[in-house]
Protein backbone atom coordinates (compact mmCIF):
# COMPACT_ATOMS: atom_id res chain seq x y z
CA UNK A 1 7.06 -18.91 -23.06
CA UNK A 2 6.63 -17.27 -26.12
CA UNK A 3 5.57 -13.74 -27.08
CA UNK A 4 1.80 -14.54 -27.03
CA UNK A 5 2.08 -15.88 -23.54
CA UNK A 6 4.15 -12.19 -22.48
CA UNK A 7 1.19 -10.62 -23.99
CA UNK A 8 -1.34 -12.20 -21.99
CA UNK A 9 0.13 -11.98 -18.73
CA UNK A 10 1.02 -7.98 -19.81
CA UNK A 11 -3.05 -8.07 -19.65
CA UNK A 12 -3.55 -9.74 -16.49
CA UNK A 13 -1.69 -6.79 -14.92
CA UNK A 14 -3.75 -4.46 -16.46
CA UNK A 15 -6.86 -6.54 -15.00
CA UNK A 16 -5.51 -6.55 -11.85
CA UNK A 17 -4.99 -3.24 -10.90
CA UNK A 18 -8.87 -2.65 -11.21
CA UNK A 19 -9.03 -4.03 -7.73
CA UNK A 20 -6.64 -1.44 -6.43
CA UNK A 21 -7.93 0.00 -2.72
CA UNK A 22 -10.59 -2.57 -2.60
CA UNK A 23 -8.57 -6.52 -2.32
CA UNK A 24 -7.00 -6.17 0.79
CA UNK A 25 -5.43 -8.30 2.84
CA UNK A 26 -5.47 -9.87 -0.36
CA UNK A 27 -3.10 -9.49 -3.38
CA UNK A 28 -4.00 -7.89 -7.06
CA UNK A 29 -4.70 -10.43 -9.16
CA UNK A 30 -6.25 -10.72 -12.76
CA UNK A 31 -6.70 -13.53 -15.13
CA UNK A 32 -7.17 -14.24 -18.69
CA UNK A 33 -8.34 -17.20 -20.48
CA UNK A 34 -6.99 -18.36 -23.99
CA UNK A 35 -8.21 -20.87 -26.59
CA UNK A 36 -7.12 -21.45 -30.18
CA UNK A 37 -5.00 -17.68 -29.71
CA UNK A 38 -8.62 -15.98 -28.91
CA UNK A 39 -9.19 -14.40 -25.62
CA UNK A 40 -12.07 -15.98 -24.66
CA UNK A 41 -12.43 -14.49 -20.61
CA UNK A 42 -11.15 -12.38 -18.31
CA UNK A 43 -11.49 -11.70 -14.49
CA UNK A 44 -9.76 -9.84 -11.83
CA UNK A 45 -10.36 -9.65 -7.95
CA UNK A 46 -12.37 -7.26 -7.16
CA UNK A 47 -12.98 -7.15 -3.47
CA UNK A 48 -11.53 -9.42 -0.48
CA UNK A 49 -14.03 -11.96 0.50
CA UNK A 50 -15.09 -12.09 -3.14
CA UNK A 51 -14.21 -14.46 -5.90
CA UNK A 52 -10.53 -14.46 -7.11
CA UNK A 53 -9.55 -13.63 -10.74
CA UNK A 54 -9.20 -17.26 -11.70
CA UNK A 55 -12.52 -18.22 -10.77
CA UNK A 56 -14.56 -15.11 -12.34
CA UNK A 57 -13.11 -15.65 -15.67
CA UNK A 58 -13.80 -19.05 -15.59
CA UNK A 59 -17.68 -18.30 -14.60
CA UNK A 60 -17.31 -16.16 -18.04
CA UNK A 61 -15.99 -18.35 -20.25
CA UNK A 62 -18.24 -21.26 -18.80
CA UNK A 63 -17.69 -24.75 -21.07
CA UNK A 64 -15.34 -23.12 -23.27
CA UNK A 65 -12.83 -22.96 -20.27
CA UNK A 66 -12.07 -26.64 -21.44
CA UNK A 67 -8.81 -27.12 -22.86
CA UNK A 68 -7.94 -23.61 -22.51
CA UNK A 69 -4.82 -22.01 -21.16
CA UNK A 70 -5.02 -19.72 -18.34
CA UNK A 71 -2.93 -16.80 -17.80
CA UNK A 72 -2.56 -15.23 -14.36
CA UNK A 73 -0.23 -12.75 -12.51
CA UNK A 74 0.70 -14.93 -9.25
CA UNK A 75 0.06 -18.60 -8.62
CA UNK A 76 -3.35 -19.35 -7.95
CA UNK A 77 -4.28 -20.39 -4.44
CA UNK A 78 -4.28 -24.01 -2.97
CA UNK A 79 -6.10 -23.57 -0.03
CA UNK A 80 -9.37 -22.67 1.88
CA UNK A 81 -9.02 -19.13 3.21
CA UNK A 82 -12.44 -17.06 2.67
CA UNK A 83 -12.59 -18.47 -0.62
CA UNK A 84 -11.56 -22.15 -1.54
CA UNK A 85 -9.06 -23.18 -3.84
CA UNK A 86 -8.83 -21.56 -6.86
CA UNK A 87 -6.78 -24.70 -8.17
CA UNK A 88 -9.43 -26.90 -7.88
CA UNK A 89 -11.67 -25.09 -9.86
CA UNK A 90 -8.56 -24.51 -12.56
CA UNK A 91 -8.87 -28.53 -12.85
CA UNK A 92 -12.80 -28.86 -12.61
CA UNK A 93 -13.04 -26.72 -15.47
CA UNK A 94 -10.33 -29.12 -17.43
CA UNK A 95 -7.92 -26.28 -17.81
CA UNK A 96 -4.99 -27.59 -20.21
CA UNK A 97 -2.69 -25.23 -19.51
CA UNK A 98 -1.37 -22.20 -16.98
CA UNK A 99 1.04 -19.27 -17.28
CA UNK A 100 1.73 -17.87 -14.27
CA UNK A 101 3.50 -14.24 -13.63
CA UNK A 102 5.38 -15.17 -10.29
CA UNK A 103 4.98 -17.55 -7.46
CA UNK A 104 3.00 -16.54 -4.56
CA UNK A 105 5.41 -15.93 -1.31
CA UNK A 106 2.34 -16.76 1.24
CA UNK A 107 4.02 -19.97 2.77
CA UNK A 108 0.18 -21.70 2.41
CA UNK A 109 0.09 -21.50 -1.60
CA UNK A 110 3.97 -21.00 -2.28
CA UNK A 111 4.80 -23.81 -4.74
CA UNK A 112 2.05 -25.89 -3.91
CA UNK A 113 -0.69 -24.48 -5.93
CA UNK A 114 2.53 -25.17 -8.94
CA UNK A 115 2.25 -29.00 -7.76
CA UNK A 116 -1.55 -29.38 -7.65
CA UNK A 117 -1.83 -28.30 -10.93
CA UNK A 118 0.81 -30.53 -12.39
CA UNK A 119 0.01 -33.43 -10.16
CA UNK A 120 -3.32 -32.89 -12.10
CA UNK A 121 -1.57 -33.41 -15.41
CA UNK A 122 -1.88 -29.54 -16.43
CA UNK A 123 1.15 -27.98 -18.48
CA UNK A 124 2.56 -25.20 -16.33
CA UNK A 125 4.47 -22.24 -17.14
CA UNK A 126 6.50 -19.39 -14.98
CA UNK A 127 7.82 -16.27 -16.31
CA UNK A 128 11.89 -15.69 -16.49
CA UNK A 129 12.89 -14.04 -13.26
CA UNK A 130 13.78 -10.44 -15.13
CA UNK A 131 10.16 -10.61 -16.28
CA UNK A 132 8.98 -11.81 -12.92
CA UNK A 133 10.04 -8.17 -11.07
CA UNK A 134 7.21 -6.72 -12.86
CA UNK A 135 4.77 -9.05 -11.31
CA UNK A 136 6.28 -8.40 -7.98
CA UNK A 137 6.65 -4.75 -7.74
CA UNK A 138 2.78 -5.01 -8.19
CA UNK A 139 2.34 -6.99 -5.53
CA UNK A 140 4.77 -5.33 -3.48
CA UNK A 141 2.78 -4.43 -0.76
CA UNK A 142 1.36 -7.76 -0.67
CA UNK A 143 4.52 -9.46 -0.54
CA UNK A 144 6.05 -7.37 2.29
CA UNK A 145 3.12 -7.89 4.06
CA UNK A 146 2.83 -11.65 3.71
CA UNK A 147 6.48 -12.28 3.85
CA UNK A 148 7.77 -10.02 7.06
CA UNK A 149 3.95 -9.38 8.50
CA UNK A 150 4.74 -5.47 8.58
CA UNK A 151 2.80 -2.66 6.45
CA UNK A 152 4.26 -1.71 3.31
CA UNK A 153 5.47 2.35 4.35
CA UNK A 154 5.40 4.87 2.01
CA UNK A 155 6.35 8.08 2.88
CA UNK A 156 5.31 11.11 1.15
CA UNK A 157 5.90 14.73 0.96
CA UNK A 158 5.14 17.92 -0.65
CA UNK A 159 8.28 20.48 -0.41
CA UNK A 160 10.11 23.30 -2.25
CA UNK A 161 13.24 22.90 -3.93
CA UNK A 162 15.41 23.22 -0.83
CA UNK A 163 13.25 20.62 1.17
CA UNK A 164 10.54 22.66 3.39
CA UNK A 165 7.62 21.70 4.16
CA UNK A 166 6.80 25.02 6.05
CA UNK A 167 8.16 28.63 6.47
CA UNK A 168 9.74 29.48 9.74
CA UNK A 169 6.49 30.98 10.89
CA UNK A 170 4.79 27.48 9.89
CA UNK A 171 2.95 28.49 7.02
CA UNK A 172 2.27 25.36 4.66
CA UNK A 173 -0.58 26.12 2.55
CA UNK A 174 0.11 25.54 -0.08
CA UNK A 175 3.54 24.38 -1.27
CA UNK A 176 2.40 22.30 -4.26
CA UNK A 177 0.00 22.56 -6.58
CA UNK A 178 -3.64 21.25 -7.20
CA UNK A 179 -2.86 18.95 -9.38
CA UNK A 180 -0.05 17.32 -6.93
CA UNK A 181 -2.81 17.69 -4.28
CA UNK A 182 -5.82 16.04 -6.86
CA UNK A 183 -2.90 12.99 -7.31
CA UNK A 184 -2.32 12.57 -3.53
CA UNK A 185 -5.89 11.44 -3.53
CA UNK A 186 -5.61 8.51 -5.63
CA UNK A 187 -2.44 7.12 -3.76
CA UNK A 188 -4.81 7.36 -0.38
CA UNK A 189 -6.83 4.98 -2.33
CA UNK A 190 -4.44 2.76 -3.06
CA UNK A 191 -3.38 2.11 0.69
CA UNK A 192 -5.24 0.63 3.66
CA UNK A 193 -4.19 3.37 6.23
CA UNK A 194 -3.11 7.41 6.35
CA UNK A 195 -0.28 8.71 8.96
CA UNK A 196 0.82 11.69 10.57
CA UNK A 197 2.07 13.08 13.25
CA UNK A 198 0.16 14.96 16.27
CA UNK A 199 1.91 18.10 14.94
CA UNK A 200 0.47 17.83 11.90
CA UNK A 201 -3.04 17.86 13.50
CA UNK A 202 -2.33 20.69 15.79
CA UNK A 203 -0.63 22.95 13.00
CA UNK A 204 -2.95 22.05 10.20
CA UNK A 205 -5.76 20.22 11.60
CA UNK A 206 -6.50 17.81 8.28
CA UNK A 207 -9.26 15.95 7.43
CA UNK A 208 -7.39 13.22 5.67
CA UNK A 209 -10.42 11.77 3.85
CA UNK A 210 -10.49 10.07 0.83
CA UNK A 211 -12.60 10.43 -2.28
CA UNK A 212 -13.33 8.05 -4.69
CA UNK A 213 -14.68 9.59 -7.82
CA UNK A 214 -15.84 12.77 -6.18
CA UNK A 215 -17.31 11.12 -2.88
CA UNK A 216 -15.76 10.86 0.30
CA UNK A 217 -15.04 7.36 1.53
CA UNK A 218 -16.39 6.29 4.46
CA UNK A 219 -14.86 3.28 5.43
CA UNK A 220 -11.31 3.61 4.35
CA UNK A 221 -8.14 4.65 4.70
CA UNK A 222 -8.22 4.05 8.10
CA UNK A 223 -6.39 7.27 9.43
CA UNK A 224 -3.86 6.75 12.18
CA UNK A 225 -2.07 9.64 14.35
CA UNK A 226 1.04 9.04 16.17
CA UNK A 227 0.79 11.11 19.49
CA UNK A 228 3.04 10.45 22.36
CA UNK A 229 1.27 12.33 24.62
CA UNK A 230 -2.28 12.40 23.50
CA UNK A 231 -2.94 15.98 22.40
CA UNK A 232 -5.41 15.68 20.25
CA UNK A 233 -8.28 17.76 20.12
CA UNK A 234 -11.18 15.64 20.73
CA UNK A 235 -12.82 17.93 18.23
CA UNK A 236 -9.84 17.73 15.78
CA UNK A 237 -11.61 17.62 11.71
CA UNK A 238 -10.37 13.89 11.54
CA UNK A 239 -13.13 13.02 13.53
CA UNK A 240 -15.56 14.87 12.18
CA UNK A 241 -18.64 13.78 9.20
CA UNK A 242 -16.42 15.28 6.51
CA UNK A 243 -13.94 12.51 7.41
CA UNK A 244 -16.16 8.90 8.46
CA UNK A 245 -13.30 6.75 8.05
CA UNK A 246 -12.38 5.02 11.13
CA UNK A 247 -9.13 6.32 13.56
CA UNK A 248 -6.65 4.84 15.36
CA UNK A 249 -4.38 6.87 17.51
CA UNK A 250 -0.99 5.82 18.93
CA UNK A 251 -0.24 6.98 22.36
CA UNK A 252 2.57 5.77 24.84
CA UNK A 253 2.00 5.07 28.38
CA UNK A 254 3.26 8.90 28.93
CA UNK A 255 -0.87 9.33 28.13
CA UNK A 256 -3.54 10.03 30.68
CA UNK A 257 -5.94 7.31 31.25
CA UNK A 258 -8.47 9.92 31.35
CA UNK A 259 -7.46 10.97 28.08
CA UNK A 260 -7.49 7.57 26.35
CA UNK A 261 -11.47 6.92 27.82
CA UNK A 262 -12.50 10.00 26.40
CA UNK A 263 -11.21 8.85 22.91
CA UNK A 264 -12.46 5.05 23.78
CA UNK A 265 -15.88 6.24 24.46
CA UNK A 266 -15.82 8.33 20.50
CA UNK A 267 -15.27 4.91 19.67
CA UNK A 268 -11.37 5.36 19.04
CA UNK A 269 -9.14 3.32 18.92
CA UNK A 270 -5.98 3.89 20.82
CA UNK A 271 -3.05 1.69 20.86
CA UNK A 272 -0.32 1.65 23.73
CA UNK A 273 2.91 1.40 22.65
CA UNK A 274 6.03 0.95 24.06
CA UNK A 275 8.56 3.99 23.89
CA UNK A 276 11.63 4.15 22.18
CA UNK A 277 15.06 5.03 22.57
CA UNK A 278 13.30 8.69 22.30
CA UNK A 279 10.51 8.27 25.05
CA UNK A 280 8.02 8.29 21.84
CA UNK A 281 6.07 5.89 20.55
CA UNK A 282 7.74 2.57 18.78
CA UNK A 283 7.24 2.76 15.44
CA UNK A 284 8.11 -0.84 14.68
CA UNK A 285 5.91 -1.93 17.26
CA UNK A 286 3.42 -0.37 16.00
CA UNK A 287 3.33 -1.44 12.06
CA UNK A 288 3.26 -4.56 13.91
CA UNK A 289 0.13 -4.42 15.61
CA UNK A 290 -1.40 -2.29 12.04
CA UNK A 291 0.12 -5.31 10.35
CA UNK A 292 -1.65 -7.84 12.87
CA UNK A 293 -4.99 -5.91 12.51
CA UNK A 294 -4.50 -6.92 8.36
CA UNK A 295 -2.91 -3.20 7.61
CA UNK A 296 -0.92 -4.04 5.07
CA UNK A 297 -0.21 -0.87 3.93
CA UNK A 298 0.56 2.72 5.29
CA UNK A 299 1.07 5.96 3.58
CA UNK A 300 2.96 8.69 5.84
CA UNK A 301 2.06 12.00 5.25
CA UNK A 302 3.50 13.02 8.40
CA UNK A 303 5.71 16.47 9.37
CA UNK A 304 9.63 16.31 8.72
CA UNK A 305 10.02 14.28 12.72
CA UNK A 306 7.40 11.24 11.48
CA UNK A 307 8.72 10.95 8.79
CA UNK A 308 12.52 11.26 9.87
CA UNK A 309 11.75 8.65 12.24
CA UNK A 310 10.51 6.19 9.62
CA UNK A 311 13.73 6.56 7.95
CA UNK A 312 15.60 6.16 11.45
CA UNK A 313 13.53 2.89 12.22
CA UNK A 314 14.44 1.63 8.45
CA UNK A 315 10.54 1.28 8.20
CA UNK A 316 9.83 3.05 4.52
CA UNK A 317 9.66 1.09 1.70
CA UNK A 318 8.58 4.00 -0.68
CA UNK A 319 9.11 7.73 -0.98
CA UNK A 320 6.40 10.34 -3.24
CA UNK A 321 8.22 13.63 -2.90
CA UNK A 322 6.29 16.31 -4.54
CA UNK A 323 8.56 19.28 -5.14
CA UNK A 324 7.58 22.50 -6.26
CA UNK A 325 10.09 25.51 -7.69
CA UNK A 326 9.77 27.34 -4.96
CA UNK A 327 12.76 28.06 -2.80
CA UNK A 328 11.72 29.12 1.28
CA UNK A 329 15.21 28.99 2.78
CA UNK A 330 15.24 29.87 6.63
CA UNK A 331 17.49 27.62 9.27
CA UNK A 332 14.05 27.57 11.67
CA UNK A 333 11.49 26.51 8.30
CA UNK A 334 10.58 22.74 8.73
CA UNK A 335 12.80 20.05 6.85
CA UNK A 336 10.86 17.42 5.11
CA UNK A 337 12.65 14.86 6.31
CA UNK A 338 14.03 15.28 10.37
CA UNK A 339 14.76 12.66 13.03
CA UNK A 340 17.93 11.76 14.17
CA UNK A 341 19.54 11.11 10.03
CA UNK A 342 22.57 9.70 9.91
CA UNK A 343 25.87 10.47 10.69
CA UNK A 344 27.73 8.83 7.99
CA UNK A 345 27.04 9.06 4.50
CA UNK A 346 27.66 5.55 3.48
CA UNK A 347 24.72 4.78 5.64
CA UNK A 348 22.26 6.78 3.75
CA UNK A 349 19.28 5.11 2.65
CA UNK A 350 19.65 4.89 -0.95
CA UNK A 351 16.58 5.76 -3.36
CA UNK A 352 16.01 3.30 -6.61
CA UNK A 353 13.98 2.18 -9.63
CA UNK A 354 13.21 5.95 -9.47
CA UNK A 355 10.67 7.84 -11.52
CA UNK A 356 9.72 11.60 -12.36
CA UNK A 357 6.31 13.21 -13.12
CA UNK A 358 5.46 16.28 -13.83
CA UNK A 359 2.50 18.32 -12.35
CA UNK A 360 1.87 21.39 -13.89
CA UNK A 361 5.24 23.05 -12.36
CA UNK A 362 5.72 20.26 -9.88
CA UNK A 363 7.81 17.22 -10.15
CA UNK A 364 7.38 13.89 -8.38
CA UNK A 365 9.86 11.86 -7.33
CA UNK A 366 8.85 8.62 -6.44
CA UNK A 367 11.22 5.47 -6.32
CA UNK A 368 12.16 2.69 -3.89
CA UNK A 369 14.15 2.76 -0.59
CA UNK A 370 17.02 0.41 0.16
CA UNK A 371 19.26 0.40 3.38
CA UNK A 372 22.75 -0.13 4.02
């Protein structure tokens, strides 16, 4: 690969994350095609059930696809899904040549869409593995998902300086800025469901909706609420018209039955789960069951005992803490971060590949967690 071909796959990132909130179960994908050094086409998948990247920029660049190269993030597809191969049409359209960003982990394409194409007699090229991270980290929720069928978790928080979420009397609103608030709504639209905590809807009673240049989405994230016990308010705002997106809350068996038929009949769904070593609900469990109802993604925006937990269960992939310069103190305030911790410091989850933004006053910390 030369510096041409690094060039052109940059671009298919760029394409792909167009179709971020709007592919999954699928992955981000975007494609370019080359001839003579002249970009010729491009594509990226815009919407699951759609047509991949491959095959939209080959509609666009029609005849002149022949003897092309093709540059795309992940290795096209080699089998029927809700789409059909996308290496077929690659050949059909007498493709010469394809760069590819990083192999697809899905155990139905992994390697074998490689092998169609060469069997075919097309030149193919993969980028160097230190390249290849960038491919992967966007795909990462795609790859967790496909890989270890569990969510991608991303926990996030907005806090002062010395980690509260709240002031000993409770008071939250508002720790962070608007701007930190504006940006939390474009990382709702980047995953498939929203999570918190039934304190969370008692103490602040959230909407959790979505907007997607200036209108509220009504279809997605799905909005999930992890309650034990099932106290929610029937007429809690996340049911309401300012929030249409569909719910799903998780209950144990601790919950009335006469509780979970008033929530089935609102057309809720609510998911039994097994307790834990806690008597609450399973947390593994249940990114299972998100996982096996294609969630592949869930952002926590839960109080400081969600969000411990999902630390405690080795569940987060991802932390956004927003902190603002603002210091509440108090030993009763709320902790962003709770649950059981750890009692040893060598067992600390360990936060990398971090980076720091700045919002007006605020900083966020976002970066990638790793276990011991």
């Amino acid at each position: 690969m030369n510096k041409a071909d690094n060039r052109f796959l940059q671009l298919t990132i760029l394409l792909a994350k167009k179709g971020e909130g709007l592919t999954s179960p699928n992955p981000l994908v975007g494609a370019v095609i080359v001839k003579n050094g002249k970009m010729i086409a491009t594509g990226y998948h815009q919407r699951c059930g759609g047509a991949h990247a491959e095959v939209n920029a080959l509609r666009k660049a029609g005849d002149a696809a022949k003897n092309a190269a093709l540059y795309v993030n992940l290795e096209p597809c080699n089998h029927f899904g809700r789409t059909p191969p996308c290496t077929q049409a690659i050949i059909n359209a007498g493709i010469k040549r394809v760069v590819i960003g990083i192999r697809d982990p899905n155990p139905l394409t992994s390697g074998k869409g490689l092998a169609a194409l060469k069997k075919a007699g097309i030149s193919v090229s993969v980028a160097q593995r230190r390249e290849g991270v960038e491919y992967r980290r966007l795909n990462e929720i795609f790859f967790k998902y496909i890989v270890k069928k569990m969510p991608f978790v991303a926990v996030k928080a907005g806090q002062s300086l010395d980690g509260r979420i709240a002031t000993k009397t409770g008071n939250s609103r508002w720790i962070t800025s608007a701007a930190s608030r504006n940006y939390v709504q474009s990382l709702r639209n980047k995953y498939d469901a929203v999570m918190v905590g039934i304190n969370t809807i008692l103490k602040d009673d959230p909407c959790l909706s979505c907007r997607d240049k200036g209108k509220v989405k009504a279809d997605a994230p799905v909005k999930i609420i992890v309650d034990d016990f099932l106290k929610t308010p029937p007429n809690a705002r996340i049911f309401s018209a300012q929030s249409p997106a569909p719910v799903i809350i998780a209950a144990t068996n601790k919950a009335s039955r006469k509780k979970i038929k008033i929530f089935t009949d609102m057309g809720i769904d609510v998911l039994v789960c097994p307790l834990d070593a806690n008597g609450r609900v399973e947390l593994r469990y249940l990114m299972e069951e998100l996982a096996a109802h294609e969630i592949t993604s869930v952002l926590v925006e839960g109080g400081g005992e969600l969000n411990g937990s999902c630390f405690d269960a080795r569940l987060a992939d991802k932390i956004y803490f927003f902190v603002a310069p603002k210091i509440i103190g108090g030993k009763e305030a709320v902790s962003s971060v709770e649950g059981i911790g750890v009692a040893d410091l060598k067992s600390s989850p360990l936060v990398t590949n971090i980076e720091i933004v700045e919002f007006r006053g605020d900083i966020l910390i976002q970066g990638d967690v790793r276990y011991n």
